[in-house]
PDB file of N, CA and C in Angstrom:
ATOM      1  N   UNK A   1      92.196-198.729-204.179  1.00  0.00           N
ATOM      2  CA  UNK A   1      93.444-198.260-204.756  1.00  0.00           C
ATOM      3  C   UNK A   1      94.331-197.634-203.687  1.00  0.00           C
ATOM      4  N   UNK A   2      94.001-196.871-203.063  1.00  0.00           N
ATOM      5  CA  UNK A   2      94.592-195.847-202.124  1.00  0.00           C
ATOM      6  C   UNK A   2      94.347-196.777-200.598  1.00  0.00           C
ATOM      7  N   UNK A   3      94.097-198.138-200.497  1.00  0.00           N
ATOM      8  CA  UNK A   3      93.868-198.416-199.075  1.00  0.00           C
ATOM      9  C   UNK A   3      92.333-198.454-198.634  1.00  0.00           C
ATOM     10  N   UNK A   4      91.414-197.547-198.854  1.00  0.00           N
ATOM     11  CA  UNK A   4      90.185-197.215-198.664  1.00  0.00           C
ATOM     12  C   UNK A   4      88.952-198.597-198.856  1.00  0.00           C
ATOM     13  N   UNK A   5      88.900-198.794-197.896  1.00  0.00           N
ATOM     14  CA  UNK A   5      87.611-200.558-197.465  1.00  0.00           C
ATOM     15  C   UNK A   5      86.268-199.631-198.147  1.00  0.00           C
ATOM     16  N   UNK A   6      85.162-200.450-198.817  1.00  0.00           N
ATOM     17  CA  UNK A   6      83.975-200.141-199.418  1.00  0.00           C
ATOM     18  C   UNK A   6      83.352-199.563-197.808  1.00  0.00           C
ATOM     19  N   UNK A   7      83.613-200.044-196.945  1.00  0.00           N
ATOM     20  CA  UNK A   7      83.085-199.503-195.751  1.00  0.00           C
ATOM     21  C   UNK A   7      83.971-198.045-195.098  1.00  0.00           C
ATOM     22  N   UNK A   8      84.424-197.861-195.628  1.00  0.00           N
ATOM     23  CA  UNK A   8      85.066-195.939-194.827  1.00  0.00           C
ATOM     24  C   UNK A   8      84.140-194.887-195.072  1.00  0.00           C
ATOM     25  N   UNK A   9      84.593-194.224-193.984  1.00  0.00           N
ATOM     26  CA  UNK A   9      83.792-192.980-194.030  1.00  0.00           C
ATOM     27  C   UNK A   9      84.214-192.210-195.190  1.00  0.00           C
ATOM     28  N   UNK A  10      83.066-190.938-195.112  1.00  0.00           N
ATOM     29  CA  UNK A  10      83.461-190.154-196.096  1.00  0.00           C
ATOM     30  C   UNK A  10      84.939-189.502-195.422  1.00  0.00           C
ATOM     31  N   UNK A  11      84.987-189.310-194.352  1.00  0.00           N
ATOM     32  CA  UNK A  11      86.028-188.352-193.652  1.00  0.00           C
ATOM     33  C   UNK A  11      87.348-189.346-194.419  1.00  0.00           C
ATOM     34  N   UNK A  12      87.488-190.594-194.086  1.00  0.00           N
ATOM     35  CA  UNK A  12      88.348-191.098-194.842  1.00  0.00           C
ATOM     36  C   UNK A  12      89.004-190.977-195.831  1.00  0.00           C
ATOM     37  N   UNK A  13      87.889-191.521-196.788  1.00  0.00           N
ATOM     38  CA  UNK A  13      87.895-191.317-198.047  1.00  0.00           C
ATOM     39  C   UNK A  13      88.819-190.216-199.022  1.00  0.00           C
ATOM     40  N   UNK A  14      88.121-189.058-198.112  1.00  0.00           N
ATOM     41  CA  UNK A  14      88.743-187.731-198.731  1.00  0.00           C
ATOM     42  C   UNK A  14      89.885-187.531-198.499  1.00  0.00           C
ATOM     43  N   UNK A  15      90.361-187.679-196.639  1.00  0.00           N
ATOM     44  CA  UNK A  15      91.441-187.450-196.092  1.00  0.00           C
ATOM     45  C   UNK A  15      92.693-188.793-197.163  1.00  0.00           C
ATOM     46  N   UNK A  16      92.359-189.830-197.496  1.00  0.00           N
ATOM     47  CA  UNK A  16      93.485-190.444-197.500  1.00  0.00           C
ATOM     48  C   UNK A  16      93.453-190.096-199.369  1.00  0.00           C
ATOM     49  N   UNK A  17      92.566-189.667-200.114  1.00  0.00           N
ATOM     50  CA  UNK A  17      92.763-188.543-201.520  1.00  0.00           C
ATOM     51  C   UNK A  17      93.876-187.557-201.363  1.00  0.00           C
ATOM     52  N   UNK A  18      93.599-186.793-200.677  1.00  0.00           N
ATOM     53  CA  UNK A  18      93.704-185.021-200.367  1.00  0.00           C
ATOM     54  C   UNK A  18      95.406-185.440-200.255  1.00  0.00           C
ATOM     55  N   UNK A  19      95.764-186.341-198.718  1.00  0.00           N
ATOM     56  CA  UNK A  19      96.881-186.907-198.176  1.00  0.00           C
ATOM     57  C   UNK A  19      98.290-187.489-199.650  1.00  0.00           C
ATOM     58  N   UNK A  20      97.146-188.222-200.320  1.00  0.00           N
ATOM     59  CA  UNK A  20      98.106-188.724-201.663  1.00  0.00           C
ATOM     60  C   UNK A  20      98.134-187.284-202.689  1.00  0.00           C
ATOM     61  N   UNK A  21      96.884-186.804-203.060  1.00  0.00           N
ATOM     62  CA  UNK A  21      96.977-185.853-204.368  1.00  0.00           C
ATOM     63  C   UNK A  21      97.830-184.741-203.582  1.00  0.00           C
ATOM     64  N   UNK A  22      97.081-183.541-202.265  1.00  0.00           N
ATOM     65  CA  UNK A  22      97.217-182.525-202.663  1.00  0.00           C
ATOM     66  C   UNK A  22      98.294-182.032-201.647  1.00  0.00           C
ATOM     67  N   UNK A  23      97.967-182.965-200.127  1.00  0.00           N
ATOM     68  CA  UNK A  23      98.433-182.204-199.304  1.00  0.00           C
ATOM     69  C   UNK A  23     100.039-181.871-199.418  1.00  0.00           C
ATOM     70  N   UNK A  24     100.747-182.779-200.351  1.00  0.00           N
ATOM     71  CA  UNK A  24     102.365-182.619-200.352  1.00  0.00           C
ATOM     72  C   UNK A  24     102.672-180.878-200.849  1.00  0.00           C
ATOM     73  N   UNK A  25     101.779-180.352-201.725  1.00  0.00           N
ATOM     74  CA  UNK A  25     101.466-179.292-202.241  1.00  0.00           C
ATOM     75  C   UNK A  25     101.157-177.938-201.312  1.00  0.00           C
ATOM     76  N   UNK A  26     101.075-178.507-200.100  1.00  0.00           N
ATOM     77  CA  UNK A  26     100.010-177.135-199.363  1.00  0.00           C
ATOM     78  C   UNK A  26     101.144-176.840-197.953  1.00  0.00           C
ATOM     79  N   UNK A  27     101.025-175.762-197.723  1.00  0.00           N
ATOM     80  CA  UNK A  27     101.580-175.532-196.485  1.00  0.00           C
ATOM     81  C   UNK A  27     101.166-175.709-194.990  1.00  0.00           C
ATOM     82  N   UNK A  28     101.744-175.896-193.994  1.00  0.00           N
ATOM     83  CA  UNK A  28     100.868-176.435-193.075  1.00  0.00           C
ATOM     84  C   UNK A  28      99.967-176.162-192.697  1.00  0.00           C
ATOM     85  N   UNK A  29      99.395-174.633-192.805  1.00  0.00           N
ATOM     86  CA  UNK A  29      98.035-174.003-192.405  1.00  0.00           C
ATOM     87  C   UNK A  29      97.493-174.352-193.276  1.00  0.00           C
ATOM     88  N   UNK A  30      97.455-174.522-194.445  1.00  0.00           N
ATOM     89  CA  UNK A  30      95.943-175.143-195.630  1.00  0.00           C
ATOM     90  C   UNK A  30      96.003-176.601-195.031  1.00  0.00           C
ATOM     91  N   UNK A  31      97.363-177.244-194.959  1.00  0.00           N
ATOM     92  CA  UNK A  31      96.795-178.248-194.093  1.00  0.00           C
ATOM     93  C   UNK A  31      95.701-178.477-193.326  1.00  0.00           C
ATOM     94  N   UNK A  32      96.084-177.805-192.009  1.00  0.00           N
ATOM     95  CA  UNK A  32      95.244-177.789-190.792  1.00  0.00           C
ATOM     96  C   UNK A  32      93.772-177.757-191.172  1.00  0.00           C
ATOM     97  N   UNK A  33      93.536-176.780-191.975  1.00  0.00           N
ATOM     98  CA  UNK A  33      92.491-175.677-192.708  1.00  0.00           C
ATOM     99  C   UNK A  33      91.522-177.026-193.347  1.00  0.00           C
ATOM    100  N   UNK A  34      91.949-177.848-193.990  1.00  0.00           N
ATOM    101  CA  UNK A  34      91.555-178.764-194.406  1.00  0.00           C
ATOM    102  C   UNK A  34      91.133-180.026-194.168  1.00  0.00           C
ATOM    103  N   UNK A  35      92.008-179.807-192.708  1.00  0.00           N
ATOM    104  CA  UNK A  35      92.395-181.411-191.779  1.00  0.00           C
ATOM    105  C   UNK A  35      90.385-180.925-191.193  1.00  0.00           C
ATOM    106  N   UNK A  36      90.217-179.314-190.735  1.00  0.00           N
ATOM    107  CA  UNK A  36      89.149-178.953-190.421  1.00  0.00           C
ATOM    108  C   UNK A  36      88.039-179.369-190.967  1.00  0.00           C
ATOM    109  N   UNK A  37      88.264-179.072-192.277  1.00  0.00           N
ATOM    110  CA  UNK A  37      87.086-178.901-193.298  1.00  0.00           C
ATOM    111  C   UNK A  37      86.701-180.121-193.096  1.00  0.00           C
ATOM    112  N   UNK A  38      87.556-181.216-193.509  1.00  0.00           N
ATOM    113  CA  UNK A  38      87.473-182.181-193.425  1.00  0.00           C
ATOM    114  C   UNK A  38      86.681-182.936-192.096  1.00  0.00           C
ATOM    115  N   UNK A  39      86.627-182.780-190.940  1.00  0.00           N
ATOM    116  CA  UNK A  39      86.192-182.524-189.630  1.00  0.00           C
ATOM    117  C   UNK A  39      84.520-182.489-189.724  1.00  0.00           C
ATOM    118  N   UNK A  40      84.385-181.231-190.565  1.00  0.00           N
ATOM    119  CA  UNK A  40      82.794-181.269-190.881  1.00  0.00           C
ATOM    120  C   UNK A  40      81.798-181.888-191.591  1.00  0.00           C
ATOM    121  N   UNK A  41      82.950-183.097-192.653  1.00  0.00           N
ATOM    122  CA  UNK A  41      81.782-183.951-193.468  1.00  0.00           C
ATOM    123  C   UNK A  41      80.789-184.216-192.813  1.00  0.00           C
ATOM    124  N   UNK A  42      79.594-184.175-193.622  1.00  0.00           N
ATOM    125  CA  UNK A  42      78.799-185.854-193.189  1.00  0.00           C
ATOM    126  C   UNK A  42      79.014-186.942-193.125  1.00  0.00           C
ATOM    127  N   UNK A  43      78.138-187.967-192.710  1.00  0.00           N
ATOM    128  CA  UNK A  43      78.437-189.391-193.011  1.00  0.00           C
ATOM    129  C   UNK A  43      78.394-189.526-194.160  1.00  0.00           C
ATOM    130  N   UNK A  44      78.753-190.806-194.969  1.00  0.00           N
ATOM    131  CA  UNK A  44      78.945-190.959-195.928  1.00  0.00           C
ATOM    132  C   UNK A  44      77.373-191.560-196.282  1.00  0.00           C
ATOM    133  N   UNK A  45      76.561-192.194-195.798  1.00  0.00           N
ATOM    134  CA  UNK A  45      74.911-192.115-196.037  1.00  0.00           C
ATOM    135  C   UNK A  45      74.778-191.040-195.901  1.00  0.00           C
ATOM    136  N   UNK A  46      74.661-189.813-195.446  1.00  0.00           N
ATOM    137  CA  UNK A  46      73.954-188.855-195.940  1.00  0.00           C
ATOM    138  C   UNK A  46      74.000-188.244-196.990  1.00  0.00           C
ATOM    139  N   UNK A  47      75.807-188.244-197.028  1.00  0.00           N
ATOM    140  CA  UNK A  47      75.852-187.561-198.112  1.00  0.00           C
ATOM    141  C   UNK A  47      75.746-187.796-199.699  1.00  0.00           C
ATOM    142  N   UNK A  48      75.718-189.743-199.403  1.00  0.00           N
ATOM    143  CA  UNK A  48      74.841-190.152-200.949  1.00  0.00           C
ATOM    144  C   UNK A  48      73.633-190.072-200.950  1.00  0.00           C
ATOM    145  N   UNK A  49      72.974-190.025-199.900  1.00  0.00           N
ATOM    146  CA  UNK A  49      71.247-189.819-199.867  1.00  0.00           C
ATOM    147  C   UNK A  49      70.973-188.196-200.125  1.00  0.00           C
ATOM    148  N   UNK A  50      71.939-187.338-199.876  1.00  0.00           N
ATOM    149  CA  UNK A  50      71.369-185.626-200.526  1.00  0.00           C
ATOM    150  C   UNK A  50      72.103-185.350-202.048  1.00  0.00           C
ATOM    151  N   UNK A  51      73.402-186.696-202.147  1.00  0.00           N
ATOM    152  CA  UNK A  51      73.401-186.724-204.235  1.00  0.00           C
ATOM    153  C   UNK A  51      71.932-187.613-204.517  1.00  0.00           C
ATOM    154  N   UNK A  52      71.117-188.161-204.003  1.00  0.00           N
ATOM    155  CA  UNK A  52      69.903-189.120-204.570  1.00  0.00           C
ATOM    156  C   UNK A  52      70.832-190.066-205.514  1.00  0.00           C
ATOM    157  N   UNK A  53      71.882-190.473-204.986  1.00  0.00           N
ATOM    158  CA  UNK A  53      72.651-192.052-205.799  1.00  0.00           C
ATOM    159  C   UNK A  53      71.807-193.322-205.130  1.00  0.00           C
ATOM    160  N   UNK A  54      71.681-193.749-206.337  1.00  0.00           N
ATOM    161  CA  UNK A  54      71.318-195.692-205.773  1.00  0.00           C
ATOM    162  C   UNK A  54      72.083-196.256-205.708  1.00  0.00           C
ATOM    163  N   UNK A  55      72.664-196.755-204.653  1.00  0.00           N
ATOM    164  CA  UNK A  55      73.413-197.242-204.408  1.00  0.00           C
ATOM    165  C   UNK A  55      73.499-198.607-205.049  1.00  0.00           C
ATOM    166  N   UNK A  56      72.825-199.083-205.520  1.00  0.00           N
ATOM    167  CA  UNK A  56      72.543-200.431-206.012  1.00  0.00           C
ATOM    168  C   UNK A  56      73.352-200.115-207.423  1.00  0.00           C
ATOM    169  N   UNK A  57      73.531-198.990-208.193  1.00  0.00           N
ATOM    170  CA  UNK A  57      74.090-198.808-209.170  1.00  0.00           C
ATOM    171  C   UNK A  57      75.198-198.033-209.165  1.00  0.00           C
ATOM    172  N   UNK A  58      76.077-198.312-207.894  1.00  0.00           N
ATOM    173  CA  UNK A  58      77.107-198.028-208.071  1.00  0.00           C
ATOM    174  C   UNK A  58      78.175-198.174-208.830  1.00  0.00           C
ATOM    175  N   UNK A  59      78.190-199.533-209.157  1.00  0.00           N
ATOM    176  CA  UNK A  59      79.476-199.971-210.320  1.00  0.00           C
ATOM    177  C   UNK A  59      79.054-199.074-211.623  1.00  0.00           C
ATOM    178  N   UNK A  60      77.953-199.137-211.812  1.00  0.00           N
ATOM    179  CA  UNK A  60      77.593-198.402-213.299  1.00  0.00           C
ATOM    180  C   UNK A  60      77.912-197.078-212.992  1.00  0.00           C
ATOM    181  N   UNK A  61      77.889-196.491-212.152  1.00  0.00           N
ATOM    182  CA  UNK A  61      77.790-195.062-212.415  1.00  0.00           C
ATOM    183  C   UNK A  61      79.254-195.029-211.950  1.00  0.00           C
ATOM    184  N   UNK A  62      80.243-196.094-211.466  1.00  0.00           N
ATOM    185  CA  UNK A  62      81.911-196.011-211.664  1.00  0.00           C
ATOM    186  C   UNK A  62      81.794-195.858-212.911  1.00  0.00           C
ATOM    187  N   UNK A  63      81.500-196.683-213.617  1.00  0.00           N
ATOM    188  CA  UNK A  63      82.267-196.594-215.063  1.00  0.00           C
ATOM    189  C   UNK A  63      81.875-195.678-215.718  1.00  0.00           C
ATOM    190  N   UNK A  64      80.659-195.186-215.672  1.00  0.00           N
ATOM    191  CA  UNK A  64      80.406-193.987-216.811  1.00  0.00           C
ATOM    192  C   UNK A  64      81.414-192.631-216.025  1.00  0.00           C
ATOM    193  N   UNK A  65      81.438-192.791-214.751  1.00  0.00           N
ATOM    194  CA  UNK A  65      82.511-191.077-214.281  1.00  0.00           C
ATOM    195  C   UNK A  65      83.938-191.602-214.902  1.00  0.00           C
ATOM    196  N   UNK A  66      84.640-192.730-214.480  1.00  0.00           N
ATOM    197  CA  UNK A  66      85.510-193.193-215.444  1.00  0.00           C
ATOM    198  C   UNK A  66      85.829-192.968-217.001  1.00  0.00           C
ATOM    199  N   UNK A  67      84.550-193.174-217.764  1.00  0.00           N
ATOM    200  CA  UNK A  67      84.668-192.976-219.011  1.00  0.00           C
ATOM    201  C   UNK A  67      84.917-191.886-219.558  1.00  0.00           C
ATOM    202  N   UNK A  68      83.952-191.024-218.533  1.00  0.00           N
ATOM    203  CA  UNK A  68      83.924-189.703-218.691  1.00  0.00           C
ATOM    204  C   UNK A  68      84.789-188.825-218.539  1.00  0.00           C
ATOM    205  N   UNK A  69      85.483-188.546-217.720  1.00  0.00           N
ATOM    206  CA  UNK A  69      87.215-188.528-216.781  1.00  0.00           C
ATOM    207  C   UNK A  69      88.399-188.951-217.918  1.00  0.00           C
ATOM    208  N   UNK A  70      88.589-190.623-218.318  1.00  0.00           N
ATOM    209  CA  UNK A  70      89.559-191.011-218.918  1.00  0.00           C
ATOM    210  C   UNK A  70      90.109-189.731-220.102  1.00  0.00           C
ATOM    211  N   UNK A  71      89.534-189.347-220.825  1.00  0.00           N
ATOM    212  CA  UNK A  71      89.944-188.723-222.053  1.00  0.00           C
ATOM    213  C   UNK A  71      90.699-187.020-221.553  1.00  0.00           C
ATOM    214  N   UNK A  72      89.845-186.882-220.847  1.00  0.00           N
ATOM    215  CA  UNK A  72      90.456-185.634-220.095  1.00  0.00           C
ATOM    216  C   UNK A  72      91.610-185.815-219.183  1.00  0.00           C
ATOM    217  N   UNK A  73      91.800-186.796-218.705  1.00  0.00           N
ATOM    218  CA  UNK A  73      93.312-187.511-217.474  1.00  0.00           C
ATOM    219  C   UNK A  73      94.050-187.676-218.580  1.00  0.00           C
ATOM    220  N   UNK A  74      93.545-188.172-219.576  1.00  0.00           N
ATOM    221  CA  UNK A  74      95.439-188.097-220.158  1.00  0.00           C
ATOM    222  C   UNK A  74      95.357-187.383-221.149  1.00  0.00           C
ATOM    223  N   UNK A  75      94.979-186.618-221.581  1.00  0.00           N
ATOM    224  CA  UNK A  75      95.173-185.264-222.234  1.00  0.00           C
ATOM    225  C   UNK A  75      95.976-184.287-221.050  1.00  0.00           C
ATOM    226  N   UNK A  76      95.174-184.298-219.878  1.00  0.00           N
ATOM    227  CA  UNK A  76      96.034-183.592-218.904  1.00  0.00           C
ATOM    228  C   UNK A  76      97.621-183.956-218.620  1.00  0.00           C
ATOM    229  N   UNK A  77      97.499-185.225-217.980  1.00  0.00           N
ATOM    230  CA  UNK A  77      98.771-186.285-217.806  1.00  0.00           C
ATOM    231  C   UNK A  77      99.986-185.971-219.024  1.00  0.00           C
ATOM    232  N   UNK A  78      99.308-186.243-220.277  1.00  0.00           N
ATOM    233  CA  UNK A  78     100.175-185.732-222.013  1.00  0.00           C
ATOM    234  C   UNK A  78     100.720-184.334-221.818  1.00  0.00           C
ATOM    235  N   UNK A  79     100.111-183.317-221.248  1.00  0.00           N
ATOM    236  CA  UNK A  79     100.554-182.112-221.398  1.00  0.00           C
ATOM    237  C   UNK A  79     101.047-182.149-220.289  1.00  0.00           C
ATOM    238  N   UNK A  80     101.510-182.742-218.943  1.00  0.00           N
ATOM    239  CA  UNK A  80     102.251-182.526-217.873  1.00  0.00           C
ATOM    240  C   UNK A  80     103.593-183.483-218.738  1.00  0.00           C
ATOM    241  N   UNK A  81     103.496-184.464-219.295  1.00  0.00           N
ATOM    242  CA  UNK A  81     104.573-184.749-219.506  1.00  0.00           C
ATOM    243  C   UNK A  81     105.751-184.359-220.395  1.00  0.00           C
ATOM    244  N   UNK A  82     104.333-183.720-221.562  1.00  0.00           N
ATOM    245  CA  UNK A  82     105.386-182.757-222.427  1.00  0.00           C
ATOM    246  C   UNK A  82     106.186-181.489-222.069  1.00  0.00           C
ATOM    247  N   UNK A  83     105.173-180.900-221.012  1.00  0.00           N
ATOM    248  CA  UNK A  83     106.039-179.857-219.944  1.00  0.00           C
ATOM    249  C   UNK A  83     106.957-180.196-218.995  1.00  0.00           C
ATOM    250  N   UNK A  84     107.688-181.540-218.991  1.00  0.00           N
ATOM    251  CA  UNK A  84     108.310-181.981-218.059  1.00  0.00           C
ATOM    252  C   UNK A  84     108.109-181.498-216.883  1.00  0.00           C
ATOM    253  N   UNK A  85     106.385-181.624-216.329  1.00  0.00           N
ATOM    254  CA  UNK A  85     105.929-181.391-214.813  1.00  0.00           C
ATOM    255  C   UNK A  85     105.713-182.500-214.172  1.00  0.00           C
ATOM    256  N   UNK A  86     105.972-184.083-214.345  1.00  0.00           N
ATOM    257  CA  UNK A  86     105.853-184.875-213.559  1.00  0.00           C
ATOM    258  C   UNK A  86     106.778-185.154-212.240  1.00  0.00           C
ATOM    259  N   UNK A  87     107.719-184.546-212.526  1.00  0.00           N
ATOM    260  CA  UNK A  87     108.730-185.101-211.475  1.00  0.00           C
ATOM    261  C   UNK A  87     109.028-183.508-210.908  1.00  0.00           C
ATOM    262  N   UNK A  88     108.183-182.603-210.459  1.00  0.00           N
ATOM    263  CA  UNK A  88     108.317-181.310-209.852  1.00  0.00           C
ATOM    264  C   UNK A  88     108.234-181.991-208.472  1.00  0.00           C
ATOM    265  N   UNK A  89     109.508-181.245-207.552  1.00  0.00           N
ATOM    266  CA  UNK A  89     108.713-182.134-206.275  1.00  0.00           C
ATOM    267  C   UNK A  89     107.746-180.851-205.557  1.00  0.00           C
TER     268      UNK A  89
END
């Protein structure tokens, strides 16, 4: 969705999230602060091998966080729009 190859790092991953969701939001020191944090991931094998994910069941366990997620995203999304907060820059 965001650009991100099944092969990126976790450092990626997050950075090109954070970059779309949050960073327009933050000032340049939470920036930096984050650009850091970010700095310290693990690899992205480790860090599914210390969640214990099988990787083999990845698509399944997309859709159930999906499923799980959907009802709450637009309940959220519904109440940003009824507050006319979508277009805050």
């Amino acid at each position: 969705k965001w650009g991100v190859e099944g092969d990126a790092t976790l450092n990626k991953c997050v950075t090109v999230a954070y970059d779309e969701a949050l960073r327009p939001h933050h000032p340049w020191i939470v920036q930096k602060a984050v650009g850091v944090a970010f700095g310290l991931l693990p690899s992205k094998e480790s860090f599914v091998q210390k969640l214990e994910i099988d990787m083999s069941k990845r698509a399944e366990y997309k859709e159930r966080v999906e499923a799980c997620m959907k009802p709450m995203n637009d309940k959220m999304y519904a109440y940003y729009e009824e507050k006319k907060l979508m277009n805050i820059p």
